[in-house]
Structure formats: structure tokens, C-alpha cells
PDB file of N, CA and C in Angstrom:
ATOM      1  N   UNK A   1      91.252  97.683 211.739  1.00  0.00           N
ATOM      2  CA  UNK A   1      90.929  98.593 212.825  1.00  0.00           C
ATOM      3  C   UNK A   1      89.471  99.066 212.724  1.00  0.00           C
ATOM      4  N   UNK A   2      89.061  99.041 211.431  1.00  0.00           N
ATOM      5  CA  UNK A   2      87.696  99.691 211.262  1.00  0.00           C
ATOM      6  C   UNK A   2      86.599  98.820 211.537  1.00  0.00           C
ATOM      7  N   UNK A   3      87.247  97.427 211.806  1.00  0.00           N
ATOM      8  CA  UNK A   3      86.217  96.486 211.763  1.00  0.00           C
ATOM      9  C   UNK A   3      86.032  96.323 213.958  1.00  0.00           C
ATOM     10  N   UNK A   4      86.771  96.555 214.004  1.00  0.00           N
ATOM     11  CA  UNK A   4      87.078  96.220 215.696  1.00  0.00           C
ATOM     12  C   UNK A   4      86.115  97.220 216.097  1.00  0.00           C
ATOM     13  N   UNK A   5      86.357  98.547 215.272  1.00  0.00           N
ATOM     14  CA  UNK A   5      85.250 100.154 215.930  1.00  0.00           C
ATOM     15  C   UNK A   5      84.060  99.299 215.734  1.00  0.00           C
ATOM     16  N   UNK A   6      83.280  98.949 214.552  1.00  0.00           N
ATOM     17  CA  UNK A   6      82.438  98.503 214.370  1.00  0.00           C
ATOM     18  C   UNK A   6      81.681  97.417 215.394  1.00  0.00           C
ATOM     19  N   UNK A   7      83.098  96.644 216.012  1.00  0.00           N
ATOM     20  CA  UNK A   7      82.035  95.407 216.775  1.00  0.00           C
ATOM     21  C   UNK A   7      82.110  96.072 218.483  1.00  0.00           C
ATOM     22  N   UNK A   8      82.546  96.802 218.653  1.00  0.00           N
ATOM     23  CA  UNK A   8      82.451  97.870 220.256  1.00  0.00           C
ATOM     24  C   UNK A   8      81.315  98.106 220.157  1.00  0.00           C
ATOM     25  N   UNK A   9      80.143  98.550 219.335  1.00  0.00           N
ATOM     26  CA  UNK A   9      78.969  98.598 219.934  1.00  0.00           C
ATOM     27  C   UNK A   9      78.278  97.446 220.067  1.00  0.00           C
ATOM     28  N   UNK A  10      78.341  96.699 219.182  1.00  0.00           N
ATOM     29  CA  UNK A  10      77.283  95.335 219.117  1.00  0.00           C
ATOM     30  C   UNK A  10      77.646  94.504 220.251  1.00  0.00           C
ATOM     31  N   UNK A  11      79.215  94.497 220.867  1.00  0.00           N
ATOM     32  CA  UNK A  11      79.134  93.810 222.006  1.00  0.00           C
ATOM     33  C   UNK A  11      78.704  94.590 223.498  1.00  0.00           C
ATOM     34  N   UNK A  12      78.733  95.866 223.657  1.00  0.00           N
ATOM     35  CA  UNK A  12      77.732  97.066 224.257  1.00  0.00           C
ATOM     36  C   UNK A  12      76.488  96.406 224.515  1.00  0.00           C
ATOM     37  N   UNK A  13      75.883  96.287 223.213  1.00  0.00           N
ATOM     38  CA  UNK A  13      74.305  95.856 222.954  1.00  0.00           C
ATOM     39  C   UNK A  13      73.931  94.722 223.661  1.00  0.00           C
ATOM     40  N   UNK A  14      74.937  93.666 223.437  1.00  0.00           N
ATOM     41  CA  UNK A  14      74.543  92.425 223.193  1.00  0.00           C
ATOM     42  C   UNK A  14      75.320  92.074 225.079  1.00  0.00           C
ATOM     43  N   UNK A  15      75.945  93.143 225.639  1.00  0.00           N
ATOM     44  CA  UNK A  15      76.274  93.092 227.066  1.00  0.00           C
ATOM     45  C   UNK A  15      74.779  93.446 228.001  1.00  0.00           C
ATOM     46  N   UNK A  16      74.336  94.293 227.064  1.00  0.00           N
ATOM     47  CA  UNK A  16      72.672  95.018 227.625  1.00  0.00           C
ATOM     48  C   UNK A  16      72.082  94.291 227.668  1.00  0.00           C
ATOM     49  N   UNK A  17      71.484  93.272 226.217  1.00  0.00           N
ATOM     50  CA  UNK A  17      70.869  92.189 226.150  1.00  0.00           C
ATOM     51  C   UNK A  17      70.564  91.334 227.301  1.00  0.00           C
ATOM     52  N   UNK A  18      71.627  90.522 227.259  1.00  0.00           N
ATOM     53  CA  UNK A  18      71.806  89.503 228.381  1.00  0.00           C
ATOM     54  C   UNK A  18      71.919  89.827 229.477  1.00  0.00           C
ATOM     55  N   UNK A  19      72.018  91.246 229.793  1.00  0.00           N
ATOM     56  CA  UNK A  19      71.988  91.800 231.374  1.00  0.00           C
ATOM     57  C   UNK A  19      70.349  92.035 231.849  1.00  0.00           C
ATOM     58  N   UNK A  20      69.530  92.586 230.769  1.00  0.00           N
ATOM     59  CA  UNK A  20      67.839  92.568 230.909  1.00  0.00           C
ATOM     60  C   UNK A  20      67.670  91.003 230.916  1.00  0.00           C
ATOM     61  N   UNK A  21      68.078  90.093 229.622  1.00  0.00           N
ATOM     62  CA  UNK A  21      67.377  88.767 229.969  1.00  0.00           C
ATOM     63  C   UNK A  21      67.617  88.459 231.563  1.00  0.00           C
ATOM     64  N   UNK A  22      68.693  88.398 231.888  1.00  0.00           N
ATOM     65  CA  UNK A  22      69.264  87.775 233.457  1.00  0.00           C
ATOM     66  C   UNK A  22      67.939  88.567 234.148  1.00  0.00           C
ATOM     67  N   UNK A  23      68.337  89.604 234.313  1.00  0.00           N
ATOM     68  CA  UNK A  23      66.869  90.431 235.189  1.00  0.00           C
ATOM     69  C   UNK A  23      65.991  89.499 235.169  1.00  0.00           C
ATOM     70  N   UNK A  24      65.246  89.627 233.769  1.00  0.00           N
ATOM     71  CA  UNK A  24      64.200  89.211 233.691  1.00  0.00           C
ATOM     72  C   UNK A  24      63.539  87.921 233.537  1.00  0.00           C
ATOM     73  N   UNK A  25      64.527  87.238 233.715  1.00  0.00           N
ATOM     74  CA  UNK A  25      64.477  85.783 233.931  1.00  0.00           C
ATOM     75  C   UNK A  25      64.572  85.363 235.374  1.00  0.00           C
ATOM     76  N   UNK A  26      65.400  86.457 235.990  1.00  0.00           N
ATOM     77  CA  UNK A  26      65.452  85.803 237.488  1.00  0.00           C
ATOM     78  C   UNK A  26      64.388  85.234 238.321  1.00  0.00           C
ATOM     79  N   UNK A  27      62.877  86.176 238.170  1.00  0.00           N
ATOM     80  CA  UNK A  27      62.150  86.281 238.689  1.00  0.00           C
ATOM     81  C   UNK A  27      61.992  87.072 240.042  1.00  0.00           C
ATOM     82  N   UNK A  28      63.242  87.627 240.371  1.00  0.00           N
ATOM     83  CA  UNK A  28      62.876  88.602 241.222  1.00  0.00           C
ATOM     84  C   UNK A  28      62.597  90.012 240.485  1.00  0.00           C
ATOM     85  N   UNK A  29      61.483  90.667 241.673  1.00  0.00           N
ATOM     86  CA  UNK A  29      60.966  92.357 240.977  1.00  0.00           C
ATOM     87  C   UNK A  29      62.587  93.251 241.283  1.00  0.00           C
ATOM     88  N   UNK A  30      62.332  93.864 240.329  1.00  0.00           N
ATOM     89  CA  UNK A  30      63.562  95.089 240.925  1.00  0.00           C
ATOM     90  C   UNK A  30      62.949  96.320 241.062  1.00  0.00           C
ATOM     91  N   UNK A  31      61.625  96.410 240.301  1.00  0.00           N
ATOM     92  CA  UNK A  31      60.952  97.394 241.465  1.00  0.00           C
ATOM     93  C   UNK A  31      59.693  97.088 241.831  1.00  0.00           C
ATOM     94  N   UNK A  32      59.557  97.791 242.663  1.00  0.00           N
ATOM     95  CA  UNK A  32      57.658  97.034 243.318  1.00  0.00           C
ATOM     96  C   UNK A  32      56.847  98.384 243.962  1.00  0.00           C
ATOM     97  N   UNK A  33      55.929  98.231 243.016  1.00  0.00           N
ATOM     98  CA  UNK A  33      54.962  99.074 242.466  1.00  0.00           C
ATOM     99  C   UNK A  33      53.736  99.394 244.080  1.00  0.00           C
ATOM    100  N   UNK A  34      53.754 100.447 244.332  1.00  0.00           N
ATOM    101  CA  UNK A  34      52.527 100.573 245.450  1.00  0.00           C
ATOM    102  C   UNK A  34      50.781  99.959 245.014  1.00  0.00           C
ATOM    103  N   UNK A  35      50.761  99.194 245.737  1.00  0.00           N
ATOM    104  CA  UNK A  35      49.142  98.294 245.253  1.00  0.00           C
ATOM    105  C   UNK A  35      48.054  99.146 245.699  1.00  0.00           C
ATOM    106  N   UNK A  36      47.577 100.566 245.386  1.00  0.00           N
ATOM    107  CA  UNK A  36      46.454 100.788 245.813  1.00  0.00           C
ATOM    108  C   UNK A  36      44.955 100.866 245.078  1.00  0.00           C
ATOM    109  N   UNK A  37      43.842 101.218 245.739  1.00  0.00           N
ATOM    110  CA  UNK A  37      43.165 101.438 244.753  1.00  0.00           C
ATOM    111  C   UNK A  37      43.469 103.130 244.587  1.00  0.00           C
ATOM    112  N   UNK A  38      42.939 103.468 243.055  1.00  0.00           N
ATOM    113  CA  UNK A  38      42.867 104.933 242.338  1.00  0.00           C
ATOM    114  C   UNK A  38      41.367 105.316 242.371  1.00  0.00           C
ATOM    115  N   UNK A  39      41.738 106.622 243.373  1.00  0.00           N
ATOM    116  CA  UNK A  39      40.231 107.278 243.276  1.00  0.00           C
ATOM    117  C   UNK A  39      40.445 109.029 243.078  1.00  0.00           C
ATOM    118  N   UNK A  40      39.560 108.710 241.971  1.00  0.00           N
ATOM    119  CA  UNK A  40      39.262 110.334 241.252  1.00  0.00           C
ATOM    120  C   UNK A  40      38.264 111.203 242.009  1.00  0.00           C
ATOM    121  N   UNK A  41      38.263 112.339 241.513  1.00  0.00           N
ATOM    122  CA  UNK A  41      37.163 112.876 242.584  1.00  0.00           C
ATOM    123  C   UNK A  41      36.446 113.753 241.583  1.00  0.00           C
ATOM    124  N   UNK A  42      35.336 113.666 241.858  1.00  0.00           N
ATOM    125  CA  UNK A  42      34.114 114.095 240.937  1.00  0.00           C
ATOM    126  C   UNK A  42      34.491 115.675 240.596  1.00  0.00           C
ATOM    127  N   UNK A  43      34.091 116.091 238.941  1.00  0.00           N
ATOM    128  CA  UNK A  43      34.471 117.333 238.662  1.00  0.00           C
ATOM    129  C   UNK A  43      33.827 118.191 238.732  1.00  0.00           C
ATOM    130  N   UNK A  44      33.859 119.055 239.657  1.00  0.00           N
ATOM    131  CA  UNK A  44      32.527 120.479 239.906  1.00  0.00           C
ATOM    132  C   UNK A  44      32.541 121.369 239.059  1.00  0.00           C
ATOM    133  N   UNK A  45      31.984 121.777 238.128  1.00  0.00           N
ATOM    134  CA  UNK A  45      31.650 122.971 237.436  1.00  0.00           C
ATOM    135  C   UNK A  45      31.834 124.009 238.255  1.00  0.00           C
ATOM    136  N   UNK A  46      31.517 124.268 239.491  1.00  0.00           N
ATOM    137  CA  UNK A  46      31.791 125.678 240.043  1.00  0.00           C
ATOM    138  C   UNK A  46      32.528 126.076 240.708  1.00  0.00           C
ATOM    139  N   UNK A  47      33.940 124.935 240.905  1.00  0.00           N
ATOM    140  CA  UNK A  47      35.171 124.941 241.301  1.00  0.00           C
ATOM    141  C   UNK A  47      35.927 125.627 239.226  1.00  0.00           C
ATOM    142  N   UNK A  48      35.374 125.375 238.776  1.00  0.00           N
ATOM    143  CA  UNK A  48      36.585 125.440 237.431  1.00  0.00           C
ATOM    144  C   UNK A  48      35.549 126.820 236.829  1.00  0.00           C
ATOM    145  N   UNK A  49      34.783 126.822 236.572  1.00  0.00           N
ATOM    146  CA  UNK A  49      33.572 128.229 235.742  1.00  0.00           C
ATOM    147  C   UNK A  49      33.211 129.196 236.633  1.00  0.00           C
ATOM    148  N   UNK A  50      33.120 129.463 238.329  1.00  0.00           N
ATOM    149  CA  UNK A  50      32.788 129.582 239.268  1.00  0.00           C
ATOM    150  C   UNK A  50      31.382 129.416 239.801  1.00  0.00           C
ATOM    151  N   UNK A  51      30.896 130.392 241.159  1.00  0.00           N
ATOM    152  CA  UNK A  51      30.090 129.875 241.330  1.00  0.00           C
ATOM    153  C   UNK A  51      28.639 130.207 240.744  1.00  0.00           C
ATOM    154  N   UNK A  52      28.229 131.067 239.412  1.00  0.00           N
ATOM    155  CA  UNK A  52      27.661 131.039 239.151  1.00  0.00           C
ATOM    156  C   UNK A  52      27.044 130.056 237.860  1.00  0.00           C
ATOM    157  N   UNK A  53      28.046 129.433 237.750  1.00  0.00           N
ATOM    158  CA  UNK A  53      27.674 128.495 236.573  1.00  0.00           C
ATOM    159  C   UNK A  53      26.383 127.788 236.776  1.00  0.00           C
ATOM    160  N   UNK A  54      25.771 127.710 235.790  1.00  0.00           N
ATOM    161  CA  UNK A  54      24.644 126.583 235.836  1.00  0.00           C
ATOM    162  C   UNK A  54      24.433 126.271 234.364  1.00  0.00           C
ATOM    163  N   UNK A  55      23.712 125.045 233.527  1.00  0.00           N
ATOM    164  CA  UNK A  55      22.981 124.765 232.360  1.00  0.00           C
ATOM    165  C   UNK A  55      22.166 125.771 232.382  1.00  0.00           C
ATOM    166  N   UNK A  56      21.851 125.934 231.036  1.00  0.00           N
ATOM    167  CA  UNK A  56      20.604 126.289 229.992  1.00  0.00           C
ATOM    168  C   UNK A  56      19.657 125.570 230.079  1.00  0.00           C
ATOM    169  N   UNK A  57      19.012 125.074 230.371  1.00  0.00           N
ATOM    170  CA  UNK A  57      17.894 123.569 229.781  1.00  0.00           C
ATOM    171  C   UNK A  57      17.188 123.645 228.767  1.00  0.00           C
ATOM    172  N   UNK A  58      16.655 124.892 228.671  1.00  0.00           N
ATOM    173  CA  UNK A  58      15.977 125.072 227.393  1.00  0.00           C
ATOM    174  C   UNK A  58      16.895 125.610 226.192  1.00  0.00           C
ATOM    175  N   UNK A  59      18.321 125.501 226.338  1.00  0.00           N
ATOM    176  CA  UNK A  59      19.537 125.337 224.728  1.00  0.00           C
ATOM    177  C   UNK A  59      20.054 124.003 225.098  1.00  0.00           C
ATOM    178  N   UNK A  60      19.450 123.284 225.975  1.00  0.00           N
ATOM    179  CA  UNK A  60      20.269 121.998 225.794  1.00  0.00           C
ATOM    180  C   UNK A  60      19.094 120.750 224.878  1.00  0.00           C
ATOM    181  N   UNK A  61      17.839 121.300 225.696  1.00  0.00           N
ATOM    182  CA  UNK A  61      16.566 120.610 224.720  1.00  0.00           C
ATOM    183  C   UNK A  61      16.568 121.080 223.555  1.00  0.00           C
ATOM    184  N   UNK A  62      17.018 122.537 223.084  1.00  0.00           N
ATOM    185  CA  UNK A  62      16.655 122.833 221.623  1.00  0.00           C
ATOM    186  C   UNK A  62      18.362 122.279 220.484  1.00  0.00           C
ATOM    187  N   UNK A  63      19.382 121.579 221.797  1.00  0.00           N
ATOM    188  CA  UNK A  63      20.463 121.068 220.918  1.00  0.00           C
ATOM    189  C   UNK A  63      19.989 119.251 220.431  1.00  0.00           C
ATOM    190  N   UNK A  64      19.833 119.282 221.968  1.00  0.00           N
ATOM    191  CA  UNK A  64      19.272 117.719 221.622  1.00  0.00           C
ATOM    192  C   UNK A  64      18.008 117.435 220.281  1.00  0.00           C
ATOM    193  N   UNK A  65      17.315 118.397 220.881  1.00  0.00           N
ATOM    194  CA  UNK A  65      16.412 118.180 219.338  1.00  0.00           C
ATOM    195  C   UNK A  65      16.867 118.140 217.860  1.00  0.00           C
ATOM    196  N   UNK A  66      17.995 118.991 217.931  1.00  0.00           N
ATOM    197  CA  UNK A  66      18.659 119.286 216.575  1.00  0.00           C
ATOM    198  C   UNK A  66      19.382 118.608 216.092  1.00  0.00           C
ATOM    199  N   UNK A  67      19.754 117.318 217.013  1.00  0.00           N
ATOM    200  CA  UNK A  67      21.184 117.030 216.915  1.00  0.00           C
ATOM    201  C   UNK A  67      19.993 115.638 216.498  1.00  0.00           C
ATOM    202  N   UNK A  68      18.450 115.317 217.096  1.00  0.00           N
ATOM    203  CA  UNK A  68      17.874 114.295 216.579  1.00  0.00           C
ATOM    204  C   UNK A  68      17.531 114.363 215.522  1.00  0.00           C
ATOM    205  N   UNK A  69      16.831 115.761 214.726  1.00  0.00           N
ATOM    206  CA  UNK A  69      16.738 116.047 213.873  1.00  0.00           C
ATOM    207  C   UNK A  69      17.812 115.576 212.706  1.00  0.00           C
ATOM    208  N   UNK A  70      18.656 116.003 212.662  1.00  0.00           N
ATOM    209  CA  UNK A  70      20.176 116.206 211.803  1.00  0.00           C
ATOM    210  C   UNK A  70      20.083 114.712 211.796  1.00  0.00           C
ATOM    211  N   UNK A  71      20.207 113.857 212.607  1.00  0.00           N
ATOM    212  CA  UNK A  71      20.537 112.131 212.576  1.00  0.00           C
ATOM    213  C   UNK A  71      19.557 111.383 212.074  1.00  0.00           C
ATOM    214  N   UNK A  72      18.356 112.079 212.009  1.00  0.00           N
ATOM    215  CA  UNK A  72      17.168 111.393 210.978  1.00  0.00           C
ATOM    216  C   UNK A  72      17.112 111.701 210.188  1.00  0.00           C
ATOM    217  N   UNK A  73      17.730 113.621 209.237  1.00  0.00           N
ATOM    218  CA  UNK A  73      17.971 113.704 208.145  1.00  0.00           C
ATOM    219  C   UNK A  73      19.144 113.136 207.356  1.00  0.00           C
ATOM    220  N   UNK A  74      20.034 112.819 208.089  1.00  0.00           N
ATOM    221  CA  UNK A  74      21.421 111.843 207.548  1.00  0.00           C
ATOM    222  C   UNK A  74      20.589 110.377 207.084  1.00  0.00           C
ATOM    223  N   UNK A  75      20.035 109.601 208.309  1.00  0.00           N
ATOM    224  CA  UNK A  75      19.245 108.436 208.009  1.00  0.00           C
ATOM    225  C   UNK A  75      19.052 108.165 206.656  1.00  0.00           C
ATOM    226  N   UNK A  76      17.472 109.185 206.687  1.00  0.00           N
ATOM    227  CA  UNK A  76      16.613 109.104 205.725  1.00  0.00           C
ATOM    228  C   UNK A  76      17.372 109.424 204.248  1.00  0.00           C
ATOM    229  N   UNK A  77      18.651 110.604 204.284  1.00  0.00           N
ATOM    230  CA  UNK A  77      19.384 110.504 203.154  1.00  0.00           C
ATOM    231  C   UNK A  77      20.147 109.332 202.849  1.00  0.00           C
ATOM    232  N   UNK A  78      20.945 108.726 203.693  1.00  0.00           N
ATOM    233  CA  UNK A  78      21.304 107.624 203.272  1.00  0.00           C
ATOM    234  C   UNK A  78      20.293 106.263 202.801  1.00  0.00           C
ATOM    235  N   UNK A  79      19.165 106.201 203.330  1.00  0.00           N
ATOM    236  CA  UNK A  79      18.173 104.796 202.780  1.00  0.00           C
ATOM    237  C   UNK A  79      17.708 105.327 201.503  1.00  0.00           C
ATOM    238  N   UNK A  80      17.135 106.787 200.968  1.00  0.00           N
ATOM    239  CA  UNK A  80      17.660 107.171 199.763  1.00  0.00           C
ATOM    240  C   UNK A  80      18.630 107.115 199.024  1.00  0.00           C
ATOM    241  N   UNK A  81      19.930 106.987 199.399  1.00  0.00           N
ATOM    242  CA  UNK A  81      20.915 106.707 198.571  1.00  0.00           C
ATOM    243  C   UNK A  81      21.033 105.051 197.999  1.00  0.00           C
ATOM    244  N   UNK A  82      20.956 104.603 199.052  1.00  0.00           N
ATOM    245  CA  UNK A  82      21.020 102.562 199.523  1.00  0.00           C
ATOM    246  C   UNK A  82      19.832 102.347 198.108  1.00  0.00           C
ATOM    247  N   UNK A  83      18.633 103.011 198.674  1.00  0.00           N
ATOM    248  CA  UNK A  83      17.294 103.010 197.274  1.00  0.00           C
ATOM    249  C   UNK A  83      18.190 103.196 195.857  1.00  0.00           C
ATOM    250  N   UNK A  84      18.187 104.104 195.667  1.00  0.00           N
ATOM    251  CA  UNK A  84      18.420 104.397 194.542  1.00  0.00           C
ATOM    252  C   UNK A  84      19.892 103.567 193.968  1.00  0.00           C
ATOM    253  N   UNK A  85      20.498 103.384 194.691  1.00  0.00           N
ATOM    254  CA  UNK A  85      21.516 102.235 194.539  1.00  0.00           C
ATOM    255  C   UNK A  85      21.193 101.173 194.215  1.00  0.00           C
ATOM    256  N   UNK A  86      20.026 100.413 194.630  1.00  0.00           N
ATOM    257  CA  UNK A  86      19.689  99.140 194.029  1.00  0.00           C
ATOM    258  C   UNK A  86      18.957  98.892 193.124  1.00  0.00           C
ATOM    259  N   UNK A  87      18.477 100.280 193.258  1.00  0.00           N
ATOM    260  CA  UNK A  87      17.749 100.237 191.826  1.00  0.00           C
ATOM    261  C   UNK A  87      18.473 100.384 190.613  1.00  0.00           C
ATOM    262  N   UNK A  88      19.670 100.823 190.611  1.00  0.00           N
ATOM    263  CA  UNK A  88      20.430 101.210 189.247  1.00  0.00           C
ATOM    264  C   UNK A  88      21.892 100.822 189.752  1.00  0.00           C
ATOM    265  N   UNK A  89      22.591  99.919 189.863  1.00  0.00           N
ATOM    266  CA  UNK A  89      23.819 100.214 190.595  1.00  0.00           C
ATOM    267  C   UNK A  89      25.019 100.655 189.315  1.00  0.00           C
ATOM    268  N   UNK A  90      24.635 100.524 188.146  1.00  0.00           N
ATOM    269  CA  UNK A  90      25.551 100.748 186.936  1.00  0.00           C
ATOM    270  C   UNK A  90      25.593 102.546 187.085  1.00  0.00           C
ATOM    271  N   UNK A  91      23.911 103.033 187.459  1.00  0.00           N
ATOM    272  CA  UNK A  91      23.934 104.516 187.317  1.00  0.00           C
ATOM    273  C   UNK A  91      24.555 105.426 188.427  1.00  0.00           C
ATOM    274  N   UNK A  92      25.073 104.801 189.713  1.00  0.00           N
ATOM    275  CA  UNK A  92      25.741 105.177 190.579  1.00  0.00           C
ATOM    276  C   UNK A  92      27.194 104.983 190.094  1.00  0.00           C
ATOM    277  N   UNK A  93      27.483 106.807 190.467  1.00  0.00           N
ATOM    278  CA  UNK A  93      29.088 106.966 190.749  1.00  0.00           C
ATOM    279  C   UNK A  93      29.620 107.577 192.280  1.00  0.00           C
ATOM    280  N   UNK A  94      30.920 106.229 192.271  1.00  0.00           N
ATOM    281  CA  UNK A  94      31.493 106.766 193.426  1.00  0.00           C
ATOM    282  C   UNK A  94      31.284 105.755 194.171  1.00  0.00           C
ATOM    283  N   UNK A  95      31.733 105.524 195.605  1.00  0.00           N
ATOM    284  CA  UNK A  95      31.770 104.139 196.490  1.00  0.00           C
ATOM    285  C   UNK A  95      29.892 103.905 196.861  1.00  0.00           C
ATOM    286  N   UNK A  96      29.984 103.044 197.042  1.00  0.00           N
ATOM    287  CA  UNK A  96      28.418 102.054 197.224  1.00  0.00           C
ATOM    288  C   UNK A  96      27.873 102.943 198.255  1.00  0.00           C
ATOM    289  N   UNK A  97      26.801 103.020 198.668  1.00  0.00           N
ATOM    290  CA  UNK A  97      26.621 104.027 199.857  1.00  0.00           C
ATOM    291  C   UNK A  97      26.569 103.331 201.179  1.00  0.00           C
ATOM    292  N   UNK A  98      26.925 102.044 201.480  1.00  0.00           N
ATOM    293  CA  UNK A  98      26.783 101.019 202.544  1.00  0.00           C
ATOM    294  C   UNK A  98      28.536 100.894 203.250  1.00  0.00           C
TER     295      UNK A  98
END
């Protein structure tokens, strides 16, 4: 009896199975999808912040600068590291710097 409980689901499953293959073998759609094109619509800052929102320009030039800054001091630390790596690679600890 315990074995019969056991095969009630697998033939469940295996009824599902072959009911998707059939579908999906038929080649007919069973559902059909609307073909359009998708159009977004541009996001206004003064619909969402209101209408006084505007940029900074002069905190957006002094981010950009910083943010060039910071990426040439990373640089230049890493081709220092890469340096000093090939020069000694026994005296380096820790992963390669590349």
C-alpha cells in the first residue's frame, strides 16, 4: 500500500510532463503576446523634486575633479605597488597586485 501512495505522485508528474511536451510540441501558441513597440518617457526632475530643482555646477565640477583626482591617486598607487612587485616578488606579501 505504501508503495502505490508513493507512485500517485510520479504518475501526477509524469501526466504534467507529457501534457507540456504535447503543448509544446504542437506548435500552436496558447498565448499570443501583444507585438508593440515600448516607449518610456523621459524623467523630469521637476515632476519628482519639484519645481525648483536645478544642479549645482560648481559641486558637480568640484565632484568630478575629485573623483579624477582619487582615480589617479589609486593609479599611481597601484604602478607603485606592480614596481615594487617586480622588483622583489619574494618580499611581497599577500595576492600579486595585478
Amino acid at each position: 500500500m505504501r508503495y502505490i501512495l508513493l507512485l500517485v505522485p510520479v504518475i501526477a508528474l509524469t501526466a504534467a510532463f507529457r501534457y507540456v511536451q504535447h503543448e509544446i510540441t504542437s506548435g500552436l501558441p496558447s498565448v499570443s503576446l501583444p507585438q508593440s513597440a515600448v516607449t518610456l518617457a523621459r524623467i523630469d526632475p521637476e515632476k519628482i523634486l519639484g519645481n525648483g530643482f536645478k544642479f549645482d555646477e560648481q559641486e558637480m565640477a568640484r565632484l568630478n575633479a575629485q573623483n579624477t583626482v582619487n582615480q589617479n591617486r589609486l593609479f599611481n598607487q597601484k604602478m607603485e605597488d606592480m614596481r615594487t612587485f617586480a622588483r622583489n616578488p619574494a618580499g611581497w606579501h599577500g595576492a600579486p597586485p595585478f
